[in-house]
N, C-alpha and C. Protein backbone atom coordinates (compact mmCIF):
# COMPACT_ATOMS: atom_id res chain seq x y z
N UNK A 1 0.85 -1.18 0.00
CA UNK A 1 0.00 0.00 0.00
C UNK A 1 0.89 1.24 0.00
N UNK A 2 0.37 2.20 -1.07
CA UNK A 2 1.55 3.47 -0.98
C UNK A 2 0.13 4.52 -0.91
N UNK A 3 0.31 5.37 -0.22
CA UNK A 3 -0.34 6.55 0.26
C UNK A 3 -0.39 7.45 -0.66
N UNK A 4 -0.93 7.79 -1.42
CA UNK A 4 -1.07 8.73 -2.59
C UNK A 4 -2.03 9.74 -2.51
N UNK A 5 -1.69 11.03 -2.89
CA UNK A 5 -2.33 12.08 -3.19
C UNK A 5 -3.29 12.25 -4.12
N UNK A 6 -4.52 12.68 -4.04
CA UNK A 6 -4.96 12.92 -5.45
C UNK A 6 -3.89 14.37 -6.35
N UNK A 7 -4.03 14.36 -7.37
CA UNK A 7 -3.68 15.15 -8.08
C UNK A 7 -3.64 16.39 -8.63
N UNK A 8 -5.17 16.59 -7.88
CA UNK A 8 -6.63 17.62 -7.97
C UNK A 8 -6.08 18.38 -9.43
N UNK A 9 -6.93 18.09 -9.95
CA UNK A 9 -7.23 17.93 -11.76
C UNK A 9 -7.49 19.80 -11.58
N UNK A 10 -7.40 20.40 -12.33
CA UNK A 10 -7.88 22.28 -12.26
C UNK A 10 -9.17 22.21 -12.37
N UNK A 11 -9.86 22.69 -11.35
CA UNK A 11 -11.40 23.74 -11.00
C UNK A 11 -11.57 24.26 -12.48
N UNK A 12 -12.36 24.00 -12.71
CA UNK A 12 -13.35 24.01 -14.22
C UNK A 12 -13.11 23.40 -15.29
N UNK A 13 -12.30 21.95 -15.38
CA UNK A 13 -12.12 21.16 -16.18
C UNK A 13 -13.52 20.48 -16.41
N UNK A 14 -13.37 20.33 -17.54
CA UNK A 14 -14.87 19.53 -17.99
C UNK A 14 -14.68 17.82 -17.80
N UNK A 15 -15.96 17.15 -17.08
CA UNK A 15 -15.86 16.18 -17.23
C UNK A 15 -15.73 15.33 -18.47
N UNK A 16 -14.37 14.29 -18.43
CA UNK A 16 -14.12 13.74 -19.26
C UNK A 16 -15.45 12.59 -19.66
N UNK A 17 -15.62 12.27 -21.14
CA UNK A 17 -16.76 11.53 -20.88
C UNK A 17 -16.32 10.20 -20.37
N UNK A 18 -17.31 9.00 -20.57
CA UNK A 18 -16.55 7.61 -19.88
C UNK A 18 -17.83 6.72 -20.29
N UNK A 19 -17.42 5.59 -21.06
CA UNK A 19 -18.75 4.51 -21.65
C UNK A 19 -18.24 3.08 -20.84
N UNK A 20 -18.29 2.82 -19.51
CA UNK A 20 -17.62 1.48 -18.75
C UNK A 20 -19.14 0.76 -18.70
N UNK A 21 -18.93 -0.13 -18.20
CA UNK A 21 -19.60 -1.05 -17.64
C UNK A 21 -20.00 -1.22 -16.37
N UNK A 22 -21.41 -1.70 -15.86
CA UNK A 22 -21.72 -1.51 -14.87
C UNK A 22 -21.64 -2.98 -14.09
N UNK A 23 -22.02 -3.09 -13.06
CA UNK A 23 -21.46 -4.66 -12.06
C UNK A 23 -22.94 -5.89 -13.28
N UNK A 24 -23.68 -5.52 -13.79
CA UNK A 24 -24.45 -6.28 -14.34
C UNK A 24 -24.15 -6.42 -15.91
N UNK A 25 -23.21 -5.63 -16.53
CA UNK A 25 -22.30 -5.77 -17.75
C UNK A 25 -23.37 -4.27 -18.53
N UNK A 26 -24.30 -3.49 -18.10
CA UNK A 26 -24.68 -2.47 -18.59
C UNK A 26 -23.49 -1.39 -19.26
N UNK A 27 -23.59 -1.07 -20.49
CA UNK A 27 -22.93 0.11 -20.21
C UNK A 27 -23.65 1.40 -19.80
N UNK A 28 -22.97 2.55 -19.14
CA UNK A 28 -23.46 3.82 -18.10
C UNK A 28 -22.42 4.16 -19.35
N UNK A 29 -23.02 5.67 -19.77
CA UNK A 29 -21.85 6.53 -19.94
C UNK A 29 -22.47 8.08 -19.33
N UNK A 30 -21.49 8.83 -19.68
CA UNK A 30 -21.63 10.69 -18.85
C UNK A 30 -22.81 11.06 -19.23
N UNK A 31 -22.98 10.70 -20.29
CA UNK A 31 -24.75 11.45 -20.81
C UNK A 31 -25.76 10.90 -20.29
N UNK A 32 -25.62 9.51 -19.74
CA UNK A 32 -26.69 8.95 -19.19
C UNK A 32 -27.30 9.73 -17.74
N UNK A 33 -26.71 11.01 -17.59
CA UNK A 33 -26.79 11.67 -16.16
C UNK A 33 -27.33 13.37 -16.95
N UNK A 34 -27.48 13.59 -18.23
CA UNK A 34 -27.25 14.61 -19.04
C UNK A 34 -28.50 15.34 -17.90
N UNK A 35 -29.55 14.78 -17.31
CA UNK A 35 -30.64 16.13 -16.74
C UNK A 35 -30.06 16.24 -15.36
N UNK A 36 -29.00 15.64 -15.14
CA UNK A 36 -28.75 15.52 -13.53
C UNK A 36 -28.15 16.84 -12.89
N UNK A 37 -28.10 17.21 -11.82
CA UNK A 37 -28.78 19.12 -11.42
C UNK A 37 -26.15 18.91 -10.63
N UNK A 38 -26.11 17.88 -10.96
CA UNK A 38 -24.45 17.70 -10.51
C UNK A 38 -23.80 16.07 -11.21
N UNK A 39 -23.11 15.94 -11.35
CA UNK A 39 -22.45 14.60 -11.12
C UNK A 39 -21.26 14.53 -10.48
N UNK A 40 -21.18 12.99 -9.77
CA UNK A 40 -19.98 13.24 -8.72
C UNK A 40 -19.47 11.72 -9.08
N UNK A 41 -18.20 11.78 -9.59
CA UNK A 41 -17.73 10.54 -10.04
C UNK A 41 -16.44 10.25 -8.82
N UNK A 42 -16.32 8.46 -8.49
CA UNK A 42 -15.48 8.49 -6.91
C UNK A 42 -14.62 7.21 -7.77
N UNK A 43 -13.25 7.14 -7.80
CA UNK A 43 -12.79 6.20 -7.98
C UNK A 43 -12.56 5.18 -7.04
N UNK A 44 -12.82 3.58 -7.11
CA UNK A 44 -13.04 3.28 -5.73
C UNK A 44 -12.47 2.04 -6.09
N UNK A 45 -12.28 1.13 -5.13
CA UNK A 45 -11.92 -0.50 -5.31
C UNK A 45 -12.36 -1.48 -4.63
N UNK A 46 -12.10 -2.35 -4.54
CA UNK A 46 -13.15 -3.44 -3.42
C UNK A 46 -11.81 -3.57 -2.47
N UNK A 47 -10.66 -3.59 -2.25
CA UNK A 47 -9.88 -4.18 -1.30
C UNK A 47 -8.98 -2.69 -0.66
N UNK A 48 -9.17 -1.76 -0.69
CA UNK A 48 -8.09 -0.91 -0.40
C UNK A 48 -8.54 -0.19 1.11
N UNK A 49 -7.91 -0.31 1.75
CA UNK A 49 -8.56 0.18 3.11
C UNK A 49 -9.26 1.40 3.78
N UNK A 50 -8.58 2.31 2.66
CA UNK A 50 -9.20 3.87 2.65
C UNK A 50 -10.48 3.73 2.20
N UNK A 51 -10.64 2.91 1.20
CA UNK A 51 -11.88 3.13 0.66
C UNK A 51 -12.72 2.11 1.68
N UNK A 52 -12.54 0.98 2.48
CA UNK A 52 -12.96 1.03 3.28
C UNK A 52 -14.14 1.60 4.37
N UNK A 53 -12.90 2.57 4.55
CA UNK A 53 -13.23 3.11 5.66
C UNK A 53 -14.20 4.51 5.66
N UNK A 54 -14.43 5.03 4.33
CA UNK A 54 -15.33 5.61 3.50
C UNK A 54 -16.49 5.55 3.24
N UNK A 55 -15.95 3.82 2.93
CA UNK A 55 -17.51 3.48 1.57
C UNK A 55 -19.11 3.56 2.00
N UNK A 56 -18.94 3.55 3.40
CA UNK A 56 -20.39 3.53 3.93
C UNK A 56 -20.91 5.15 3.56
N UNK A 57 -20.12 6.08 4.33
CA UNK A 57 -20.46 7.20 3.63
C UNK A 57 -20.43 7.83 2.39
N UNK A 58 -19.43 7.31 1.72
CA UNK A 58 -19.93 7.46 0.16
C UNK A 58 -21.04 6.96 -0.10
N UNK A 59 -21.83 5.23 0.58
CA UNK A 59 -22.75 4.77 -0.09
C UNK A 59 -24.17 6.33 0.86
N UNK A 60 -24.16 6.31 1.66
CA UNK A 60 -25.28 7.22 2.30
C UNK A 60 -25.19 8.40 1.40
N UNK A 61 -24.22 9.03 1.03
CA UNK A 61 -24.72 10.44 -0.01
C UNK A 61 -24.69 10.23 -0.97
N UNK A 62 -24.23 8.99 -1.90
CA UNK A 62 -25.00 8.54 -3.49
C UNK A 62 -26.50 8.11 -2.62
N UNK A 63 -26.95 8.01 -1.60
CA UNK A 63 -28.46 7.86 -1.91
C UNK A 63 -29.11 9.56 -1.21
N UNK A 64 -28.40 9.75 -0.32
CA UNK A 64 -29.00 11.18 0.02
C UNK A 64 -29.02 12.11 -0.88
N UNK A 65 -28.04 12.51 -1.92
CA UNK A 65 -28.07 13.45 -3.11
C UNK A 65 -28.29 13.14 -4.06
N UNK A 66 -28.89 11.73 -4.47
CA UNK A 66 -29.60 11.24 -5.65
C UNK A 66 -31.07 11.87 -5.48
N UNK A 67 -31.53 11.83 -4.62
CA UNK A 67 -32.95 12.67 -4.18
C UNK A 67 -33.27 13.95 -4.26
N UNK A 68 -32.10 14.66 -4.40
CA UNK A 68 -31.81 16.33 -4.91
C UNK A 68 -31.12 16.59 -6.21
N UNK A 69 -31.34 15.55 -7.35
CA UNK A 69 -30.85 15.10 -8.80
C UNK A 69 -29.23 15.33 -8.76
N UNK A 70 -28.50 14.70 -7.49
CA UNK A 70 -27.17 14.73 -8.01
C UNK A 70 -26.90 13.16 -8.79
N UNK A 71 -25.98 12.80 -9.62
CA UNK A 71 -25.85 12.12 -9.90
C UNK A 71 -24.29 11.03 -9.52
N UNK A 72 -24.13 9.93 -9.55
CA UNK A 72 -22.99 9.46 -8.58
C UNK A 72 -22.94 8.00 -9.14
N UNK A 73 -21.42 8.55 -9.77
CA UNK A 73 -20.71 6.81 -9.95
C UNK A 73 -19.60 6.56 -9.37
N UNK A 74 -19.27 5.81 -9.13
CA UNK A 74 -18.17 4.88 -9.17
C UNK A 74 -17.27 3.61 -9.78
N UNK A 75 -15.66 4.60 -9.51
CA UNK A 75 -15.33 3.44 -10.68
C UNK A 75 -13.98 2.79 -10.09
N UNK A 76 -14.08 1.56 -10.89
CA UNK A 76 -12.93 0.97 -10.26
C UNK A 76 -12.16 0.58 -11.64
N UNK A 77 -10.94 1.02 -11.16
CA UNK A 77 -9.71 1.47 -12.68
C UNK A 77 -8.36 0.28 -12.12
N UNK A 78 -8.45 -0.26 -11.22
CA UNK A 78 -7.54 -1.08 -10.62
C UNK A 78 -6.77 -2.46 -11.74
N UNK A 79 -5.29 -3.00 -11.61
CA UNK A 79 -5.33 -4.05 -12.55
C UNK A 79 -5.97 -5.20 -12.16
N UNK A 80 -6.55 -5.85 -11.68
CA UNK A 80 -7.51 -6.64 -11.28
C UNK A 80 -6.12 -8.28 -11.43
N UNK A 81 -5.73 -8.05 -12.32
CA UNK A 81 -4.20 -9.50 -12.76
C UNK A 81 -3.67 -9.21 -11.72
N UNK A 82 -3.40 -8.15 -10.92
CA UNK A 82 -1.98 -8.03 -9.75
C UNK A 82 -3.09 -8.20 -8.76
N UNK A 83 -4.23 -7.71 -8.90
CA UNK A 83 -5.18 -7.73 -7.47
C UNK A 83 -6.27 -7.81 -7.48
N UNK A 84 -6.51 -9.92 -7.83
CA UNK A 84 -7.90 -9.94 -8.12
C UNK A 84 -9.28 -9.93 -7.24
N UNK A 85 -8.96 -9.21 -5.77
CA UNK A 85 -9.62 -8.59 -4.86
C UNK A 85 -11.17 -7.90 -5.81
N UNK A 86 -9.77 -6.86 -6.84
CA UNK A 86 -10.78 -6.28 -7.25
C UNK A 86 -11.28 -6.36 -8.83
N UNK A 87 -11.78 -7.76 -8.76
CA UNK A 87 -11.98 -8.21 -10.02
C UNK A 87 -13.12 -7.39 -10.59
N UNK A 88 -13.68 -7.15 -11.90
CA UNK A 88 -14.56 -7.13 -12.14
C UNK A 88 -15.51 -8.18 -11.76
N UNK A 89 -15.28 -9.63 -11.58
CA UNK A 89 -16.75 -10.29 -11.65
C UNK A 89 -16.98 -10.23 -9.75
N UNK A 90 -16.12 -9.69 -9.09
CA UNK A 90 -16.51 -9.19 -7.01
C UNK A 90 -17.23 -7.97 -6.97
N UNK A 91 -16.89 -7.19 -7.99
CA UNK A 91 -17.81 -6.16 -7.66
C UNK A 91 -19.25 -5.83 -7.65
N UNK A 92 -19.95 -6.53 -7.75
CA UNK A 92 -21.55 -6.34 -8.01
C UNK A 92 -21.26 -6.89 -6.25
N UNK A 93 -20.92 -8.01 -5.60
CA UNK A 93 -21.17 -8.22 -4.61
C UNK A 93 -20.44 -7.18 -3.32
N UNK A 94 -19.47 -6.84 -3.97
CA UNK A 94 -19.13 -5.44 -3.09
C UNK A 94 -20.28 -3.97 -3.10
N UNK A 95 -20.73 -4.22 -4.00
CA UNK A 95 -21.74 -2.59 -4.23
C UNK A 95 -22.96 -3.59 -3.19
N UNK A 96 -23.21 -4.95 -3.04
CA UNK A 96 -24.52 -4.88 -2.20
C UNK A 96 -23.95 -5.50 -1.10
N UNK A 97 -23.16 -5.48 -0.75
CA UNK A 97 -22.58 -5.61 0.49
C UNK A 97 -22.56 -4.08 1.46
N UNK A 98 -21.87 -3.50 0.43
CA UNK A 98 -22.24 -2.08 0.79
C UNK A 98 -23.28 -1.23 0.82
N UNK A 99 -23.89 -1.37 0.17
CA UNK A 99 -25.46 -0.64 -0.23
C UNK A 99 -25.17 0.28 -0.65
N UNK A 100 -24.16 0.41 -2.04
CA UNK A 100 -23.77 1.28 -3.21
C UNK A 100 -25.22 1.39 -3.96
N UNK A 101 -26.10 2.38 -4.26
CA UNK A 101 -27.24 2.68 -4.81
C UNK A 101 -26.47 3.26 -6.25
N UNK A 102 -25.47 3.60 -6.28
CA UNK A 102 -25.09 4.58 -7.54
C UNK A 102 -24.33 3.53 -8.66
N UNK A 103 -24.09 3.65 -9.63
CA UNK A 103 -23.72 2.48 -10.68
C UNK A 103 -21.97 2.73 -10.23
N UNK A 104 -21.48 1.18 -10.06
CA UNK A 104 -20.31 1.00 -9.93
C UNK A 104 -19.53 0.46 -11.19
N UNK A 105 -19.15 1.29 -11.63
CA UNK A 105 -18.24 0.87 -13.01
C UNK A 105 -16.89 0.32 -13.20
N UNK A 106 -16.36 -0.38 -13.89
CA UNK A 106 -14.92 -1.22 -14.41
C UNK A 106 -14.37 -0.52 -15.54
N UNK A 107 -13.70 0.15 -15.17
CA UNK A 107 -12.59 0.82 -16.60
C UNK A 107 -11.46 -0.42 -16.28
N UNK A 108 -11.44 -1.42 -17.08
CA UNK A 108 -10.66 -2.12 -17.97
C UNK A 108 -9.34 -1.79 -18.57
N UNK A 109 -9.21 -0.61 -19.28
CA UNK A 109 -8.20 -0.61 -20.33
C UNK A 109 -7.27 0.89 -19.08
N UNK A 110 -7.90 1.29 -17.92
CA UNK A 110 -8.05 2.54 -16.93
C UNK A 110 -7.55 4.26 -17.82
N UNK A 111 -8.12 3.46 -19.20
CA UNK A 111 -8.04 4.79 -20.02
C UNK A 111 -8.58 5.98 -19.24
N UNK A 112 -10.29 6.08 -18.39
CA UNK A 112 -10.60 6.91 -17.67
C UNK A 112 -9.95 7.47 -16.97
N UNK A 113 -9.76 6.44 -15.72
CA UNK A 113 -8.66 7.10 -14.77
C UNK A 113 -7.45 8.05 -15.13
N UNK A 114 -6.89 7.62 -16.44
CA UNK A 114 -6.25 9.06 -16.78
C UNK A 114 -7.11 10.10 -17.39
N UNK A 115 -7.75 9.72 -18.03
CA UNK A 115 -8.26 10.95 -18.25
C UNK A 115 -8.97 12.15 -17.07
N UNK A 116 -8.90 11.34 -16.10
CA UNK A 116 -9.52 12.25 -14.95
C UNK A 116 -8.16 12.42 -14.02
N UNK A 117 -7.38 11.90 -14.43
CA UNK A 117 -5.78 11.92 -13.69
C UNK A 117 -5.97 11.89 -12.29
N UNK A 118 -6.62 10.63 -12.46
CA UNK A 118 -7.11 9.78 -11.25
C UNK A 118 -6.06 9.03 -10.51
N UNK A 119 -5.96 9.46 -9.11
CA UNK A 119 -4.37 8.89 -8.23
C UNK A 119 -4.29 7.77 -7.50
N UNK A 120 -5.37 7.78 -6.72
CA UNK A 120 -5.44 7.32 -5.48
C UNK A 120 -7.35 6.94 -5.47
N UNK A 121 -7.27 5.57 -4.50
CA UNK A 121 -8.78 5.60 -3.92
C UNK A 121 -8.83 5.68 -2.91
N UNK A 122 -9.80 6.33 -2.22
CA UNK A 122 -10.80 7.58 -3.18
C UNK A 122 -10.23 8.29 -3.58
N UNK A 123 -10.72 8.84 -5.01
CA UNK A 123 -10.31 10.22 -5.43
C UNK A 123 -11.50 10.60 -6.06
N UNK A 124 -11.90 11.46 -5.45
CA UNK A 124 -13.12 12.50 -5.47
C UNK A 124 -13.33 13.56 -6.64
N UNK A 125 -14.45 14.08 -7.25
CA UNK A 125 -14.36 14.25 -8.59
C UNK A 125 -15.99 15.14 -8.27
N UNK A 126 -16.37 16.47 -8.57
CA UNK A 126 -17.64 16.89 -8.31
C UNK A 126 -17.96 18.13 -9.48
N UNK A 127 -18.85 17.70 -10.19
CA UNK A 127 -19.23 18.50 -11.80
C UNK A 127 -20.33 19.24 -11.61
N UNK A 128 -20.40 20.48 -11.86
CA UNK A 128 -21.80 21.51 -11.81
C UNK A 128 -22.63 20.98 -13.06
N UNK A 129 -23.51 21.50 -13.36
CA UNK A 129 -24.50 20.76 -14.30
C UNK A 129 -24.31 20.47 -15.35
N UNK A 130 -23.51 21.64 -15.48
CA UNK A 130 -22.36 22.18 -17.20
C UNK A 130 -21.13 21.11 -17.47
N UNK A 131 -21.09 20.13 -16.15
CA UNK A 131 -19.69 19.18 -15.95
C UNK A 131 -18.23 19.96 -16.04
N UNK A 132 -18.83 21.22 -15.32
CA UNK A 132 -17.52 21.63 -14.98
C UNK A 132 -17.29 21.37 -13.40
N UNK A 133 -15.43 20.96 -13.70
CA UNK A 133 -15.11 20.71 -12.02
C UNK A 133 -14.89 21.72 -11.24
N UNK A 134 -15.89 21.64 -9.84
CA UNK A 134 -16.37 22.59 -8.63
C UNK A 134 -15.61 22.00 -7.80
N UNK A 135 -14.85 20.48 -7.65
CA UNK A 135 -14.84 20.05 -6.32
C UNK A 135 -13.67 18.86 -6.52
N UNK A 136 -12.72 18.62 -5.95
CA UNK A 136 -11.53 16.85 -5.94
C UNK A 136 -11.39 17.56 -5.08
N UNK A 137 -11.32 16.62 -4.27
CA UNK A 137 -10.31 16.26 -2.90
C UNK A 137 -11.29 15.31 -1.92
N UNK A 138 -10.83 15.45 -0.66
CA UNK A 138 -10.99 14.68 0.75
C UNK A 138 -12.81 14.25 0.58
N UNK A 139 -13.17 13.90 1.31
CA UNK A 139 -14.12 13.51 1.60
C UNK A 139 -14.12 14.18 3.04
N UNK A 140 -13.49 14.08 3.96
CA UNK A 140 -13.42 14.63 4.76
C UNK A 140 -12.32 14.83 5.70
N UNK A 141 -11.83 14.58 6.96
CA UNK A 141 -10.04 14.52 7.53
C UNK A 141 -9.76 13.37 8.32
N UNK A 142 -11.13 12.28 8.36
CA UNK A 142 -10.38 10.88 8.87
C UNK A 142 -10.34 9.90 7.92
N UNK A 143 -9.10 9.21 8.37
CA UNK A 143 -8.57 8.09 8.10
C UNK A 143 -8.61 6.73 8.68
N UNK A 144 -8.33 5.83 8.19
CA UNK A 144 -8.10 4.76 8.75
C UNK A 144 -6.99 4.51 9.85
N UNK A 145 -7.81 4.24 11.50
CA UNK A 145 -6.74 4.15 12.31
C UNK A 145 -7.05 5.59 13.25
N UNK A 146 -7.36 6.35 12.31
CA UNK A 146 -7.35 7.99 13.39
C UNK A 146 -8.54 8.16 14.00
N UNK A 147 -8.67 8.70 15.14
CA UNK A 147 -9.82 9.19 16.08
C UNK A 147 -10.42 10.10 15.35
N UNK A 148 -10.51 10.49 14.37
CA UNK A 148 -11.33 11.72 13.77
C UNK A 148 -12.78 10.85 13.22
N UNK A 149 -14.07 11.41 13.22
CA UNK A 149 -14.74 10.85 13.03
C UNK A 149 -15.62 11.15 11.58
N UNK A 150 -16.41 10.03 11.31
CA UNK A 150 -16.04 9.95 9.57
C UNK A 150 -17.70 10.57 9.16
N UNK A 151 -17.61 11.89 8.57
CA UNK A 151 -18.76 12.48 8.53
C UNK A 151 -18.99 12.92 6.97
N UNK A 152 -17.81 13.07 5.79
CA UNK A 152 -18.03 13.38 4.84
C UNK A 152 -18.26 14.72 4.72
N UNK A 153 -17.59 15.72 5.97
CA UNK A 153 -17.68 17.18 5.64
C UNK A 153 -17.51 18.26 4.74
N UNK A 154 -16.09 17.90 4.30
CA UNK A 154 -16.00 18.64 3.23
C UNK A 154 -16.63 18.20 1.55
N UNK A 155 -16.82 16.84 1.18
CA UNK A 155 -17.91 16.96 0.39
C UNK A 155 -18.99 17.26 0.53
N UNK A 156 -19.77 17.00 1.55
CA UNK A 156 -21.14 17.39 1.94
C UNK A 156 -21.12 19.08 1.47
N UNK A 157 -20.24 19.77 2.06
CA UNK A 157 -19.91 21.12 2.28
C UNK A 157 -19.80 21.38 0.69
N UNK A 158 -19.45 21.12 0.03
CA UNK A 158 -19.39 21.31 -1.47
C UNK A 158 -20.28 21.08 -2.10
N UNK A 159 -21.18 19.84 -2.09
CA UNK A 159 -22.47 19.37 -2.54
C UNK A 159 -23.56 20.76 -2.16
N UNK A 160 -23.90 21.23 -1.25
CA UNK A 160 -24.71 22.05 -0.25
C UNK A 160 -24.51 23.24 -0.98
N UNK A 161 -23.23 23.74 -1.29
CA UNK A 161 -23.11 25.06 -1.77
C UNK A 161 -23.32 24.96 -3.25
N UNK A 162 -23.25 23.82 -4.02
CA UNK A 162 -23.36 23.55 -5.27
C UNK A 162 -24.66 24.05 -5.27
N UNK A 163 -25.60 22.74 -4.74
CA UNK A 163 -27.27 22.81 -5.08
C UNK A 163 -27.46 24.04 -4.40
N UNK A 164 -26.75 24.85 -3.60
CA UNK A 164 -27.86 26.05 -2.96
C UNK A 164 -27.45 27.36 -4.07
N UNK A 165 -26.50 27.20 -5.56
CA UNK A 165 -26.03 28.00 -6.36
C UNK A 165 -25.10 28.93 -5.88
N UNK A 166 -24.29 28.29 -4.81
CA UNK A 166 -23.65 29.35 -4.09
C UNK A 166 -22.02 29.09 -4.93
N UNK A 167 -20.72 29.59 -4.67
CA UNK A 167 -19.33 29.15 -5.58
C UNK A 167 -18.72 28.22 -4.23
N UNK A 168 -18.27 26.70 -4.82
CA UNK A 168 -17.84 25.95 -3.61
C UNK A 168 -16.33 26.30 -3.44
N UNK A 169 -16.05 26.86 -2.42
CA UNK A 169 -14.76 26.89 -1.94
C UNK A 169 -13.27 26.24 -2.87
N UNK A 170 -12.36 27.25 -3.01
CA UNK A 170 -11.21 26.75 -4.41
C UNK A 170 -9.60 26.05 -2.88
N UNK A 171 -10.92 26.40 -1.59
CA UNK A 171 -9.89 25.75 -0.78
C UNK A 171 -10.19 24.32 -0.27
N UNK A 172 -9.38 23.91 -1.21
CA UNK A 172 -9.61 21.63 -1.64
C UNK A 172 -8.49 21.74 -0.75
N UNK A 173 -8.65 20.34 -0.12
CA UNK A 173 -7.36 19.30 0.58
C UNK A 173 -7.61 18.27 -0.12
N UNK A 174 -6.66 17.42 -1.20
CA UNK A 174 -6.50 16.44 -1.58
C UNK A 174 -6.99 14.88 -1.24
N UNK A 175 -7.69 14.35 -1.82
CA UNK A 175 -7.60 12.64 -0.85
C UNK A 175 -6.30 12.25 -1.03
N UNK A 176 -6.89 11.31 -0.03
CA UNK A 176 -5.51 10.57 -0.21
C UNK A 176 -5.94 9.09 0.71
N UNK A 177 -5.15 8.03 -0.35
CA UNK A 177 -5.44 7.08 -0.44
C UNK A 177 -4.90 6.15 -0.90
N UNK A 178 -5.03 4.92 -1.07
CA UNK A 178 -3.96 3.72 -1.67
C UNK A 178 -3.97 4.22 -3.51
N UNK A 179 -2.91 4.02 -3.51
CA UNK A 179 -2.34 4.63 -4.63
C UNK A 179 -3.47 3.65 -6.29
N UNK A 180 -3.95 4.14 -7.47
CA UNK A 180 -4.54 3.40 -8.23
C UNK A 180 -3.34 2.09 -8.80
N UNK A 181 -4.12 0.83 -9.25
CA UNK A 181 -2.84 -0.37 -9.55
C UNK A 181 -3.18 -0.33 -10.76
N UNK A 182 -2.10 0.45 -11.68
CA UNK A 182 -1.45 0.38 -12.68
C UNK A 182 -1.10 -0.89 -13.41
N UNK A 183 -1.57 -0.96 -14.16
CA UNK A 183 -1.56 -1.99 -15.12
C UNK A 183 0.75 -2.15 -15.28
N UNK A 184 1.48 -3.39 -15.62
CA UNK A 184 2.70 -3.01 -15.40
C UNK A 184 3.17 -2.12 -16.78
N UNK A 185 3.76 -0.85 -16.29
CA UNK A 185 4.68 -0.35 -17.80
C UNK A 185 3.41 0.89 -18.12
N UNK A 186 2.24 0.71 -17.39
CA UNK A 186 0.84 2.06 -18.25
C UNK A 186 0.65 3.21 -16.68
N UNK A 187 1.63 3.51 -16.30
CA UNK A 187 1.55 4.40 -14.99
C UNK A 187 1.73 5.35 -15.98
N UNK A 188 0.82 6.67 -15.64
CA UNK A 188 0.61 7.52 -16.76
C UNK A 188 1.80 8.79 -15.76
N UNK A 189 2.04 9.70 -17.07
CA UNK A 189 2.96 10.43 -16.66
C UNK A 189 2.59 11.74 -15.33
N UNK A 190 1.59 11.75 -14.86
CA UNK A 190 1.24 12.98 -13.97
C UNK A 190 1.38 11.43 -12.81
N UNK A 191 1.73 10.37 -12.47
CA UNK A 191 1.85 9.55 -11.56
C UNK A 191 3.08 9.97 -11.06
N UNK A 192 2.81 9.77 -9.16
CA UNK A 192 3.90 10.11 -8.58
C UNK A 192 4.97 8.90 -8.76
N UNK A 193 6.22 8.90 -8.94
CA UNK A 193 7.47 8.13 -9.07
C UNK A 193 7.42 7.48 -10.00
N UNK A 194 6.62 8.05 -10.98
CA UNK A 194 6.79 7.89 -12.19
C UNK A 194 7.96 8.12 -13.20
């Protein structure tokens, strides 16, 4: 496990689009969210401990802000050959283990993940209606192991000012998290020790 930063992609980048697959072999792509009032895309995995220690609250606000038309995927960009934890065919049983309500997707080839210069899971990702980026970083300031308690503040805090049309704060703290598993030889060049 290496501790990785997200990258935080620049505040008003447009969401990249993305046509993956969902845990039932559906494909989801970006337009399939085209009336949605936000979209919030989370890169995630079935075995990494950060995400862990998260996932419950990620799964509670993909269902709390699906009810106020945000929209919310998740994807898992992992090599699945080095760590078949997080295979594609475990994940449908990880999303209902968890009570993931939002479509959990498999980027395969983790063409996405660069294109969103995606680091670490979680790495947090939040689009105004226009799919411009308002929001990457933390979820909130605990971790796995630390006494801080796990509330999802600073996304919440971003979500809130989004839907209330207010400008969400350009002061991000990074996630940070087990580093994404790189296929061997395709670690894209904005990767740390690269």
């Amino acid at each position: 496990m290496v501790l990785t930063a997200s990258t935080m992609l620049e505040l008003g980048a447009t969401a990249p689009p993305f046509s993956l697959p969902d845990t039932a072999g559906a494909i989801v792509t970006r337009e399939h969210f085209s009336e949605a009032a936000a979209l919030l895309v989370v890169f995630l995995c079935n075995h990494c401990p950060y995400v862990k220690h998260v996932q419950h609250e990620l799964a509670a606000i993909g269902r709390e802000y699906a009810e106020r038309g945000v929209a919310m995927v998740g994807i898992n960009a992992n090599d699945a050959v080095a760590y078949p934890a997080d295979s594609f065919s475990l994940m449908g049983e990880e999303a209902a283990r968890v009570g993931y309500s939002f479509p959990y997707l498999y980027d395969a080839t983790q063409e996405v993940a660069k294109a969103y210069r995606a680091a670490c899971t979680p790495d947090i990702f939040l689009f105004d209606r226009d799919r411009h980026l308002v929001y990457r970083g933390q979820l909130d300031d605990s971790r796995p192991g630390s006494q801080v308690p796990l509330t999802g503040r600073d996304l919440r805090r971003a979500l809130e000012a989004l839907l209330a049309g207010q400008p969400v704060t350009a002061e991000q703290r990074p996630s940070m998290g087990c580093n994404i598993k790189w296929k061997p030889g395709s670690e894209p060049e904005y990767f740390p020790g690269r």
